[in-house]
C-alpha atoms as a PDB file:
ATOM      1  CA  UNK A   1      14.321 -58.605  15.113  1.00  0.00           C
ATOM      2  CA  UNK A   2      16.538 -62.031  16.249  1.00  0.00           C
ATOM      3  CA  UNK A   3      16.991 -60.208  19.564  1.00  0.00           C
ATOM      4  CA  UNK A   4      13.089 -59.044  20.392  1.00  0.00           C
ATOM      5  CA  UNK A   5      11.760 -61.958  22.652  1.00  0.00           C
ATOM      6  CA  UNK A   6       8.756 -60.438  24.067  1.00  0.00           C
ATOM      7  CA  UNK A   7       5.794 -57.645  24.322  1.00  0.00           C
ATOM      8  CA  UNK A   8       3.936 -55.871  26.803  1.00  0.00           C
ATOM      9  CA  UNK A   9       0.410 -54.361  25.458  1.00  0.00           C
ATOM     10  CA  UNK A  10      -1.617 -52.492  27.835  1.00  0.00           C
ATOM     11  CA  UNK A  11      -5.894 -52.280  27.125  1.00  0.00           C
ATOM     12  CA  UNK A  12      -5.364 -56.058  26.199  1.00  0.00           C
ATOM     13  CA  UNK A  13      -8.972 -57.408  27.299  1.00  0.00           C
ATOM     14  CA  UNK A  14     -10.761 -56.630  24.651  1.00  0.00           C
ATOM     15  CA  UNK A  15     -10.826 -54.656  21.102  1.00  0.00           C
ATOM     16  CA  UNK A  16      -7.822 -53.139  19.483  1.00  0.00           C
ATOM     17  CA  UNK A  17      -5.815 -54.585  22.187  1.00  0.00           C
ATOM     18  CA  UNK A  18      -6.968 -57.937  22.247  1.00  0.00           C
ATOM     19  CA  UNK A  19      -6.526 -58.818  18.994  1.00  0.00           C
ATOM     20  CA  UNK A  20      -2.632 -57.300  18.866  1.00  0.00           C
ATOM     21  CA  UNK A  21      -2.150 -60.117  21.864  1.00  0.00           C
ATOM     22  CA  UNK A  22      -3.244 -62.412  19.052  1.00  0.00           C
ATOM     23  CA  UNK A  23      -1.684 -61.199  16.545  1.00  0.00           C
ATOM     24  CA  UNK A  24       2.296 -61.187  18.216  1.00  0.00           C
ATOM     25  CA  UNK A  25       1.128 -64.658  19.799  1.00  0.00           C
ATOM     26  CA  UNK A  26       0.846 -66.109  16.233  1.00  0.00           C
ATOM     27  CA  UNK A  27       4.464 -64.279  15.336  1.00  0.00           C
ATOM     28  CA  UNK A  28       6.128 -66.188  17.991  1.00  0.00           C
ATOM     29  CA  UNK A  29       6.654 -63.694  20.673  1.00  0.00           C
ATOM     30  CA  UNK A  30       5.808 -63.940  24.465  1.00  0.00           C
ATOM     31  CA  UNK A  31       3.203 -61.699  24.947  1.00  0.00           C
ATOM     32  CA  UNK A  32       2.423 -59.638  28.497  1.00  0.00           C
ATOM     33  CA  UNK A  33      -1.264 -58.827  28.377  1.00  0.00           C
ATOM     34  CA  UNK A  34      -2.291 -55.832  31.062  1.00  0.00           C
ATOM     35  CA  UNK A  35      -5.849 -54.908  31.798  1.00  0.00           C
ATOM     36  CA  UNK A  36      -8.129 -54.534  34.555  1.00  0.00           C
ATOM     37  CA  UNK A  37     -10.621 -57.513  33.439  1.00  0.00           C
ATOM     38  CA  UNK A  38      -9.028 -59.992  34.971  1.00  0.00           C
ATOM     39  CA  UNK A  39     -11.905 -62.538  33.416  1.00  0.00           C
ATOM     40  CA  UNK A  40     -11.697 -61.773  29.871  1.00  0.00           C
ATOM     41  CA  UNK A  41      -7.237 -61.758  30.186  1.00  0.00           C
ATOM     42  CA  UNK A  42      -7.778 -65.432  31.845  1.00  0.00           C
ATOM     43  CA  UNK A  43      -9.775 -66.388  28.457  1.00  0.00           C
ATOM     44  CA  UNK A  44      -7.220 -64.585  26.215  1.00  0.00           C
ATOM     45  CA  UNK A  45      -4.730 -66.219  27.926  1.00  0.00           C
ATOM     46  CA  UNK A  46      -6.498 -69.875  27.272  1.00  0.00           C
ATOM     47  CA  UNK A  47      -7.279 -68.853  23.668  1.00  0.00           C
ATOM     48  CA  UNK A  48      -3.257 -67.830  22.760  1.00  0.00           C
ATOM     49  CA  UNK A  49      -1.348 -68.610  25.754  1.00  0.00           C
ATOM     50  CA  UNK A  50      -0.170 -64.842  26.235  1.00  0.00           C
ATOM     51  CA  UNK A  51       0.417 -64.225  29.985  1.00  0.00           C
ATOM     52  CA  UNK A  52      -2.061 -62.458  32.131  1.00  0.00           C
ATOM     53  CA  UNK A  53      -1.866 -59.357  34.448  1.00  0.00           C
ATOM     54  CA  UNK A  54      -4.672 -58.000  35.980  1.00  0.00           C
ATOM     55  CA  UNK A  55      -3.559 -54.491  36.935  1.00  0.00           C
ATOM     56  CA  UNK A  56      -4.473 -50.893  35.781  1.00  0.00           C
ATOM     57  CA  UNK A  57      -2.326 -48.753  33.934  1.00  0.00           C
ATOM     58  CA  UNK A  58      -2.639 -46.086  36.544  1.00  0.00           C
ATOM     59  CA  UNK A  59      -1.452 -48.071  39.592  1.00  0.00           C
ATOM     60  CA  UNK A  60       2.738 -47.678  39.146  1.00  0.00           C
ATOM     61  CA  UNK A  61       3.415 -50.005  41.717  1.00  0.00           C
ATOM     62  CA  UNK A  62       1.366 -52.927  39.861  1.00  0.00           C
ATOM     63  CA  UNK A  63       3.472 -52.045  36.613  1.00  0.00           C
ATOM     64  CA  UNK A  64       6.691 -51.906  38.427  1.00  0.00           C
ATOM     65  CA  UNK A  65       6.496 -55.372  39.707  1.00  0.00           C
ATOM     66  CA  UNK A  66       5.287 -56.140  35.797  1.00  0.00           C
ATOM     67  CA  UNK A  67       8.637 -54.713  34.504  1.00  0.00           C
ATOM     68  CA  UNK A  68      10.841 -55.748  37.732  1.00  0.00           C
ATOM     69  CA  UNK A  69       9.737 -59.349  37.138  1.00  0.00           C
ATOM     70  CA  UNK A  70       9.570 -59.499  33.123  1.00  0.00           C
ATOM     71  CA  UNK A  71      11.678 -58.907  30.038  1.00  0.00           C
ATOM     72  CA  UNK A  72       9.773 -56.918  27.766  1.00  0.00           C
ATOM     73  CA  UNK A  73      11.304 -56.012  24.141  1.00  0.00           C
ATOM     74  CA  UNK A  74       8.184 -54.293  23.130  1.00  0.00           C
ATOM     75  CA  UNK A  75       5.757 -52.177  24.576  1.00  0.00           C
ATOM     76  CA  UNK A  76       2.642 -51.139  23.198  1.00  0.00           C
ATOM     77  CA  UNK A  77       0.496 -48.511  24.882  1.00  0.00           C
ATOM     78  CA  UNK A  78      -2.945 -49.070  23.877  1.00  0.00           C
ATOM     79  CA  UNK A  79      -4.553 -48.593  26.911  1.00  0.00           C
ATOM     80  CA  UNK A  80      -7.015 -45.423  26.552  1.00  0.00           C
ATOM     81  CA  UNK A  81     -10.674 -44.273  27.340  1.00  0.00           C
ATOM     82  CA  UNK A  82     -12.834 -41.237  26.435  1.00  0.00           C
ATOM     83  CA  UNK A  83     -15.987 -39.047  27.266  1.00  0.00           C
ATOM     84  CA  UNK A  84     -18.410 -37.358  25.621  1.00  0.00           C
ATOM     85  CA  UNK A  85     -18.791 -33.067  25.712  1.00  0.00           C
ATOM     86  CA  UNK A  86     -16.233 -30.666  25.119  1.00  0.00           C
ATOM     87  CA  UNK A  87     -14.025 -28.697  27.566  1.00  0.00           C
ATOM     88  CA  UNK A  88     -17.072 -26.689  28.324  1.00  0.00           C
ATOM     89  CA  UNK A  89     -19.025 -29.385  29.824  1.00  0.00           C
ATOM     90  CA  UNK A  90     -16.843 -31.921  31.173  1.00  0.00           C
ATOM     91  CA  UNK A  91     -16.076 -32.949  34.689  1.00  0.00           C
ATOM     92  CA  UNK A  92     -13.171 -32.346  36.750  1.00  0.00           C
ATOM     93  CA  UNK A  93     -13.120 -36.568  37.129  1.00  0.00           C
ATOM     94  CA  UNK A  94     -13.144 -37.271  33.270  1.00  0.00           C
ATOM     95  CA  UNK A  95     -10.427 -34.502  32.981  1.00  0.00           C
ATOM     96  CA  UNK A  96      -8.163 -36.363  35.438  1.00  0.00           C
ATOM     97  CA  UNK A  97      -9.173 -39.949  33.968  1.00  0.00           C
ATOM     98  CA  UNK A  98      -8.264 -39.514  31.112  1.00  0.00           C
ATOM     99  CA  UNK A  99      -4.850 -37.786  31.592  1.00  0.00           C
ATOM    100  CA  UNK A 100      -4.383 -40.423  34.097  1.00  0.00           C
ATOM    101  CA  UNK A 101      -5.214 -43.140  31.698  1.00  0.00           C
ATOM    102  CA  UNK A 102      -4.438 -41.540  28.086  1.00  0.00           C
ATOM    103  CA  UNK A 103      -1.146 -40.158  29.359  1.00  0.00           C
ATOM    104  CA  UNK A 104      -0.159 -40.022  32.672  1.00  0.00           C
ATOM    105  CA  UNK A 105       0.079 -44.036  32.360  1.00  0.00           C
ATOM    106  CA  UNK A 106       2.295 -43.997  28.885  1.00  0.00           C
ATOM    107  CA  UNK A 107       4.940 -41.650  30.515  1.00  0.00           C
ATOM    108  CA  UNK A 108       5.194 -44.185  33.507  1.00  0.00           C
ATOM    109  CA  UNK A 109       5.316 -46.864  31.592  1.00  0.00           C
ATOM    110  CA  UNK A 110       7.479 -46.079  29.035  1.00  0.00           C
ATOM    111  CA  UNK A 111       9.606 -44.950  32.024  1.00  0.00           C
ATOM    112  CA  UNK A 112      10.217 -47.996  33.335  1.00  0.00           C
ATOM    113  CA  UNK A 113      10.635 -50.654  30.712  1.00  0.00           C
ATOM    114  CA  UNK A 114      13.294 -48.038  28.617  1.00  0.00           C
ATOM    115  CA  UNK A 115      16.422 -48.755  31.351  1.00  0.00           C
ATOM    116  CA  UNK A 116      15.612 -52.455  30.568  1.00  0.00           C
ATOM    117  CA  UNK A 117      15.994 -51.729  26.814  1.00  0.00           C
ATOM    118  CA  UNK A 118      18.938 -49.702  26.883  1.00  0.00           C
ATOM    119  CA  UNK A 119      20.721 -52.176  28.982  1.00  0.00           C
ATOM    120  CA  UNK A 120      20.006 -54.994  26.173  1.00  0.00           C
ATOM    121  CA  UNK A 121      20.387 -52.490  23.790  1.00  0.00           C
ATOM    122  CA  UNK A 122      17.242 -54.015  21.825  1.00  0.00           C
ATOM    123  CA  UNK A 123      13.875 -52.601  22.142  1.00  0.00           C
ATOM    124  CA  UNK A 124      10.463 -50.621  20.368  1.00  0.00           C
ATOM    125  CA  UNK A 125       8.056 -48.167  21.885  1.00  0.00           C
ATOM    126  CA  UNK A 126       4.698 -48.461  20.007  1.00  0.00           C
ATOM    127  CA  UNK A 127       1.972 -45.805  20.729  1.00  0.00           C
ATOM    128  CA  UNK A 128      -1.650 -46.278  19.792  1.00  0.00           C
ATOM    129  CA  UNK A 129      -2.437 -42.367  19.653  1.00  0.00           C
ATOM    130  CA  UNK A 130      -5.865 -41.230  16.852  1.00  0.00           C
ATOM    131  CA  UNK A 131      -6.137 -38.789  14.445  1.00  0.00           C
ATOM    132  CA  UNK A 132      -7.904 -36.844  17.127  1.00  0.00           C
ATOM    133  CA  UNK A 133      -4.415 -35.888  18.206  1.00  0.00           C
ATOM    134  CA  UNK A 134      -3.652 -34.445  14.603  1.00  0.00           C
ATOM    135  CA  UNK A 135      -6.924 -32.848  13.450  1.00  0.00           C
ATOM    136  CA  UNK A 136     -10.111 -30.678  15.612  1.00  0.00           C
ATOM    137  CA  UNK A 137     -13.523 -32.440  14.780  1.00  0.00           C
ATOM    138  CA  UNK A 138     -16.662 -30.241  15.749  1.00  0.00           C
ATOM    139  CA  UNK A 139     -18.687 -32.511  18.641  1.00  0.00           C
ATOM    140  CA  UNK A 140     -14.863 -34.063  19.745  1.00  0.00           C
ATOM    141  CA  UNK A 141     -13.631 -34.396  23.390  1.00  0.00           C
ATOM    142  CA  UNK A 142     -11.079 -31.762  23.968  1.00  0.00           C
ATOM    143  CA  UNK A 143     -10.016 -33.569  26.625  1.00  0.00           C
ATOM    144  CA  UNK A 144      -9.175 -36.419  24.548  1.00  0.00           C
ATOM    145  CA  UNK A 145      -7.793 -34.651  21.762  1.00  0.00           C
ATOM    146  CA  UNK A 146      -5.100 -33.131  24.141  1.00  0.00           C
ATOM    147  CA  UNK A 147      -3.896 -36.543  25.624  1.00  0.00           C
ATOM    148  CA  UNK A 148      -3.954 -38.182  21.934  1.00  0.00           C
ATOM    149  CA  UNK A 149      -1.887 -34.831  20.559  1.00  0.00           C
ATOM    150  CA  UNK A 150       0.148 -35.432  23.422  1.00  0.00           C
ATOM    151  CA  UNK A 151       0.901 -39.009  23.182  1.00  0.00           C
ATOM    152  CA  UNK A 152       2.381 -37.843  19.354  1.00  0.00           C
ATOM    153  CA  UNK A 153       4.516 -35.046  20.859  1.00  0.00           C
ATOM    154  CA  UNK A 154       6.188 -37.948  22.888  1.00  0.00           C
ATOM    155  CA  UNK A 155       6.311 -40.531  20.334  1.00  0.00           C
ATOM    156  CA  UNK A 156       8.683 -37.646  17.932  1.00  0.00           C
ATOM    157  CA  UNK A 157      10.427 -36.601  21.373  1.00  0.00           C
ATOM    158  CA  UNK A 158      11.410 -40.141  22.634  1.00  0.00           C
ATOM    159  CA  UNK A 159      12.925 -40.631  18.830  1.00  0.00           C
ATOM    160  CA  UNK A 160      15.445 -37.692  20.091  1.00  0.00           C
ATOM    161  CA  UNK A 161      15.659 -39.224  23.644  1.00  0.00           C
ATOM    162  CA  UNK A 162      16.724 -42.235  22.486  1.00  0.00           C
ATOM    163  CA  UNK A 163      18.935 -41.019  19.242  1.00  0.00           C
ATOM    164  CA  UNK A 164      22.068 -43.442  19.229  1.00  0.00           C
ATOM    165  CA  UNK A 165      20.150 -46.265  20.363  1.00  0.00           C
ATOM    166  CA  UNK A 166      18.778 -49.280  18.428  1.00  0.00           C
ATOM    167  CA  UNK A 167      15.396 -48.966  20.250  1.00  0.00           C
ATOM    168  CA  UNK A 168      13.167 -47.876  17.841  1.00  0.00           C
ATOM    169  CA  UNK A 169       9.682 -45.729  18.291  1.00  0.00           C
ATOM    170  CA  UNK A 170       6.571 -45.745  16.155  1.00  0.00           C
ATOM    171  CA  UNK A 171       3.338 -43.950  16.315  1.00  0.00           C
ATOM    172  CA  UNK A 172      -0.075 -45.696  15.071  1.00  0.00           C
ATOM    173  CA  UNK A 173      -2.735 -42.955  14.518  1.00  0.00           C
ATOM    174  CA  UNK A 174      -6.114 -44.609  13.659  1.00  0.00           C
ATOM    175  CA  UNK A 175      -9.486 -43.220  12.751  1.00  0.00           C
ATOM    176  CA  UNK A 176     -12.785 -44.923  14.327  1.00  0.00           C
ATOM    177  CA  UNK A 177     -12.309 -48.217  14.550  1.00  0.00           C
ATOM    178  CA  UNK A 178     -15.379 -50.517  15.766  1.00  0.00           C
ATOM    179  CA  UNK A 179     -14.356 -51.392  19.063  1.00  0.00           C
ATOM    180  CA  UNK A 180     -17.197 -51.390  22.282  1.00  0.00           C
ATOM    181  CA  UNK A 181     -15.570 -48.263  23.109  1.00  0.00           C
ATOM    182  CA  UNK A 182     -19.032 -46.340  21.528  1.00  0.00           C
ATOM    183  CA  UNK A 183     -20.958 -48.536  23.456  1.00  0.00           C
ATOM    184  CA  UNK A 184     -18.860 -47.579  26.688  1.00  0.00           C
ATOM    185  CA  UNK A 185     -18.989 -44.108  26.439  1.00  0.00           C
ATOM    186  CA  UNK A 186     -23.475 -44.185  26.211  1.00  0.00           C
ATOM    187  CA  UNK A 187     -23.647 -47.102  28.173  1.00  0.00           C
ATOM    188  CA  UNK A 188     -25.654 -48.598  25.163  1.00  0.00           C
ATOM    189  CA  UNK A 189     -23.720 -50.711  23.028  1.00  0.00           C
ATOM    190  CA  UNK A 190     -26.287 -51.428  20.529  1.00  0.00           C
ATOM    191  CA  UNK A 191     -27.419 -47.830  20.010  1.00  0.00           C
ATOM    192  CA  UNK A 192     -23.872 -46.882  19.981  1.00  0.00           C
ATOM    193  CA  UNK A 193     -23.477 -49.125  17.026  1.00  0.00           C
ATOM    194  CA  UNK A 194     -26.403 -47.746  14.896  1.00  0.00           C
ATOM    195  CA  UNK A 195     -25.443 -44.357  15.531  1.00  0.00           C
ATOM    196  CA  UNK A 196     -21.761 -44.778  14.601  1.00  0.00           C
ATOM    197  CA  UNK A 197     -21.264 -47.130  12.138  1.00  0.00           C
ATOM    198  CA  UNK A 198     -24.474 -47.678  10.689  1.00  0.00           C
ATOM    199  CA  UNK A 199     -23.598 -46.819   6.811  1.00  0.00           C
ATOM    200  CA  UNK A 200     -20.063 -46.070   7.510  1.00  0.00           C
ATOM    201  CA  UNK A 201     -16.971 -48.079   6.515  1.00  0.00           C
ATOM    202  CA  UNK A 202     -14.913 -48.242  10.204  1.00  0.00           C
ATOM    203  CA  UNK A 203     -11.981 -49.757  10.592  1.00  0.00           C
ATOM    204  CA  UNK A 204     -11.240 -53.537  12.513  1.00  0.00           C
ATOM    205  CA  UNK A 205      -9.409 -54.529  15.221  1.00  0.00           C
ATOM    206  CA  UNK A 206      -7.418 -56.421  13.186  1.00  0.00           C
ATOM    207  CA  UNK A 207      -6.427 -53.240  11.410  1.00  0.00           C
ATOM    208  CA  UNK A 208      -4.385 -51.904  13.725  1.00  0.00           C
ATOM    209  CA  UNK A 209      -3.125 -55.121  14.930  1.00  0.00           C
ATOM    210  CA  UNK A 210      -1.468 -55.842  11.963  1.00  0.00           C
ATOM    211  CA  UNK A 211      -0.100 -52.321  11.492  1.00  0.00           C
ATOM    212  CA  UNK A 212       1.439 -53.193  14.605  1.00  0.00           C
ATOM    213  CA  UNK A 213       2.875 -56.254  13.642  1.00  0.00           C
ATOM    214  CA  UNK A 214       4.250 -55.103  10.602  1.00  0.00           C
ATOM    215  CA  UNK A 215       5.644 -51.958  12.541  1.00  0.00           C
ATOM    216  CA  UNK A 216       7.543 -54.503  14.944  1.00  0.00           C
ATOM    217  CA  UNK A 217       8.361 -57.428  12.706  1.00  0.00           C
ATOM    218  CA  UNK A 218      10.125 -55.051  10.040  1.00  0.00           C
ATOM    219  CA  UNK A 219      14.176 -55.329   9.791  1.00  0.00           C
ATOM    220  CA  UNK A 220      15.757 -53.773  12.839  1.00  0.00           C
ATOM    221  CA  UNK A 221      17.355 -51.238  10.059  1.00  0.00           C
ATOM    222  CA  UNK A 222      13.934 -49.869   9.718  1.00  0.00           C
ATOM    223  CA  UNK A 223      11.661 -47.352  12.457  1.00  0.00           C
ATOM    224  CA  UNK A 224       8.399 -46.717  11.172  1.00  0.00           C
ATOM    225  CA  UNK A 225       7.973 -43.797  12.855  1.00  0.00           C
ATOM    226  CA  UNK A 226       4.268 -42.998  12.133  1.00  0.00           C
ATOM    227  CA  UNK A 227       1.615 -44.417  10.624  1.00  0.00           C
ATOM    228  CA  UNK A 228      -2.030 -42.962  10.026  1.00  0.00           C
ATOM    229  CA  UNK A 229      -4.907 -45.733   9.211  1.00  0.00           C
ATOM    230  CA  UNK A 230      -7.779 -44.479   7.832  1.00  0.00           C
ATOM    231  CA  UNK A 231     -10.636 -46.001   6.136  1.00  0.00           C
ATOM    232  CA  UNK A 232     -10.718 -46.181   2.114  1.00  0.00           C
ATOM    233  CA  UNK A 233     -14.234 -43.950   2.549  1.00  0.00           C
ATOM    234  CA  UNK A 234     -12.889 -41.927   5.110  1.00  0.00           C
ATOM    235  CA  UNK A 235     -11.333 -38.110   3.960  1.00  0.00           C
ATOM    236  CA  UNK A 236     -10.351 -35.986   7.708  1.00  0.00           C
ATOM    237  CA  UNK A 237     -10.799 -32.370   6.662  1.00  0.00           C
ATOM    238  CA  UNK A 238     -13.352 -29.715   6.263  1.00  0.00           C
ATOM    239  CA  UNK A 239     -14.641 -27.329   7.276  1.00  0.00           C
ATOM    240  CA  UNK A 240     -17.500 -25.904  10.239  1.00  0.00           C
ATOM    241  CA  UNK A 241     -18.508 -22.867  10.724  1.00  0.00           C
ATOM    242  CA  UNK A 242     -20.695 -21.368  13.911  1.00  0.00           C
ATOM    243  CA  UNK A 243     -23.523 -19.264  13.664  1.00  0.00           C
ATOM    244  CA  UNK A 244     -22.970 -15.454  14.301  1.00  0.00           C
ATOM    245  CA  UNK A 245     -24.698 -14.343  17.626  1.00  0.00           C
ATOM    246  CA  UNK A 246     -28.139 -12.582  16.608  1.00  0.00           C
END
């Protein structure tokens, strides 16, 4: 940990991602903060003096010139969006966003700050994937589900990738967490709230935040390689069955 100066988390504006800017600002570590609201990074940035980037995971140039210019120890892709409907209904644009966003940008990223690492010979990949990558829910994105299973089939492969290495790789898989994603995806963020965590114990932002933090502040002799956060109230399993045709 003596050699792990600094920390690039992508999604920072707001939510989950926010508060991990926080949370590494308070352990002492420069903190990168991407995301496309360039007005809510300029008041993270005043509130724990991380420093700003207004750029979108999805535009490589903008994160090359991140990288090129920056030392970054850690990386944390949080960045991530999703839809409503199943494969059955969804667009051909909310397929491509969210492979662009959910995966497409993690590969590219990950790309391009590991040379950097290897070269120091110091560094940690953390992915924010969900549960949704580990279990089917009836009424789930597909879409989704496939980038999130996919984001854990890279976090065990780039253990192998970089075998021999210090840099170490860790997967956080939460379940709902009360973030205005809800709200995002109906385009009403109070409804969104009733109808998805009225009466249910979610997860914070916080939550995951420190996950993270103890993830990356743990001896270097230790990976945590994957960690699942659920609720106390929360039990994923089940079962649901359809209807035979009539």
């Amino acid at each position: 940990m003596s050699q792990i100066r600094s920390a690039l988390v992508t999604g920072a504006s707001s939510g989950i991602g926010a508060v991990i800017v926080e949370t590494l600002r308070k352990s002492g570590l420069v903190v990168h903060a991407v995301a496309r609201d360039g007005q809510r990074l300029a008041a993270l940035a005043e509130s724990t003096g991380c420093i700003p980037h207004t750029a979108s995971v999805t535009d490589r140039a903008a994160l090359e010139r991140i990288v090129s210019d920056n030392r970054i120890d850690i990386l944390i892709n949080n960045a991530g969006q999703s839809r409503l409907g199943n494969i059955t209904n969804t667009t051909e644009s909310d397929i491509d966003a969210l492979i662009d966003v959910n995966l497409r940008a993690v590969l590219h990223l990950t790309n391009l700050v590991l040379p950097g690492m290897i070269e120091r010979q110091c560094g940690h990949i953390v992915n924010i994937s969900s549960i949704a990558g580990h279990y089917a829910f009836a009424g789930g994105n597909t879409v989704y589900h496939a980038t999130k299973a996919a984001i854990h089939s890279l976090s065990q492969q780039l253990r192998c990738d970089l075998y021999g290495t210090p840099i170490r790789v860790t997967e956080i898989s939460p379940a709902r967490v009360e973030t205005e994603v809800f709200g995002r995806l109906t385009g009403d963020m109070e409804g969104a709230k009733r109808r998805f965590f009225t009466d249910v114990e979610a997860l914070q932002p916080e939550d995951i935040a420190n996950s993270v933090a103890f993830a990356v502040l743990s001896p270097q002799r230790m990976n945590v390689s994957f960690m699942e956060v659920l609720p106390t109230a929360q039990v994923v399993g089940g079962l649901n069955f359809a209807k035979k045709p009539v």
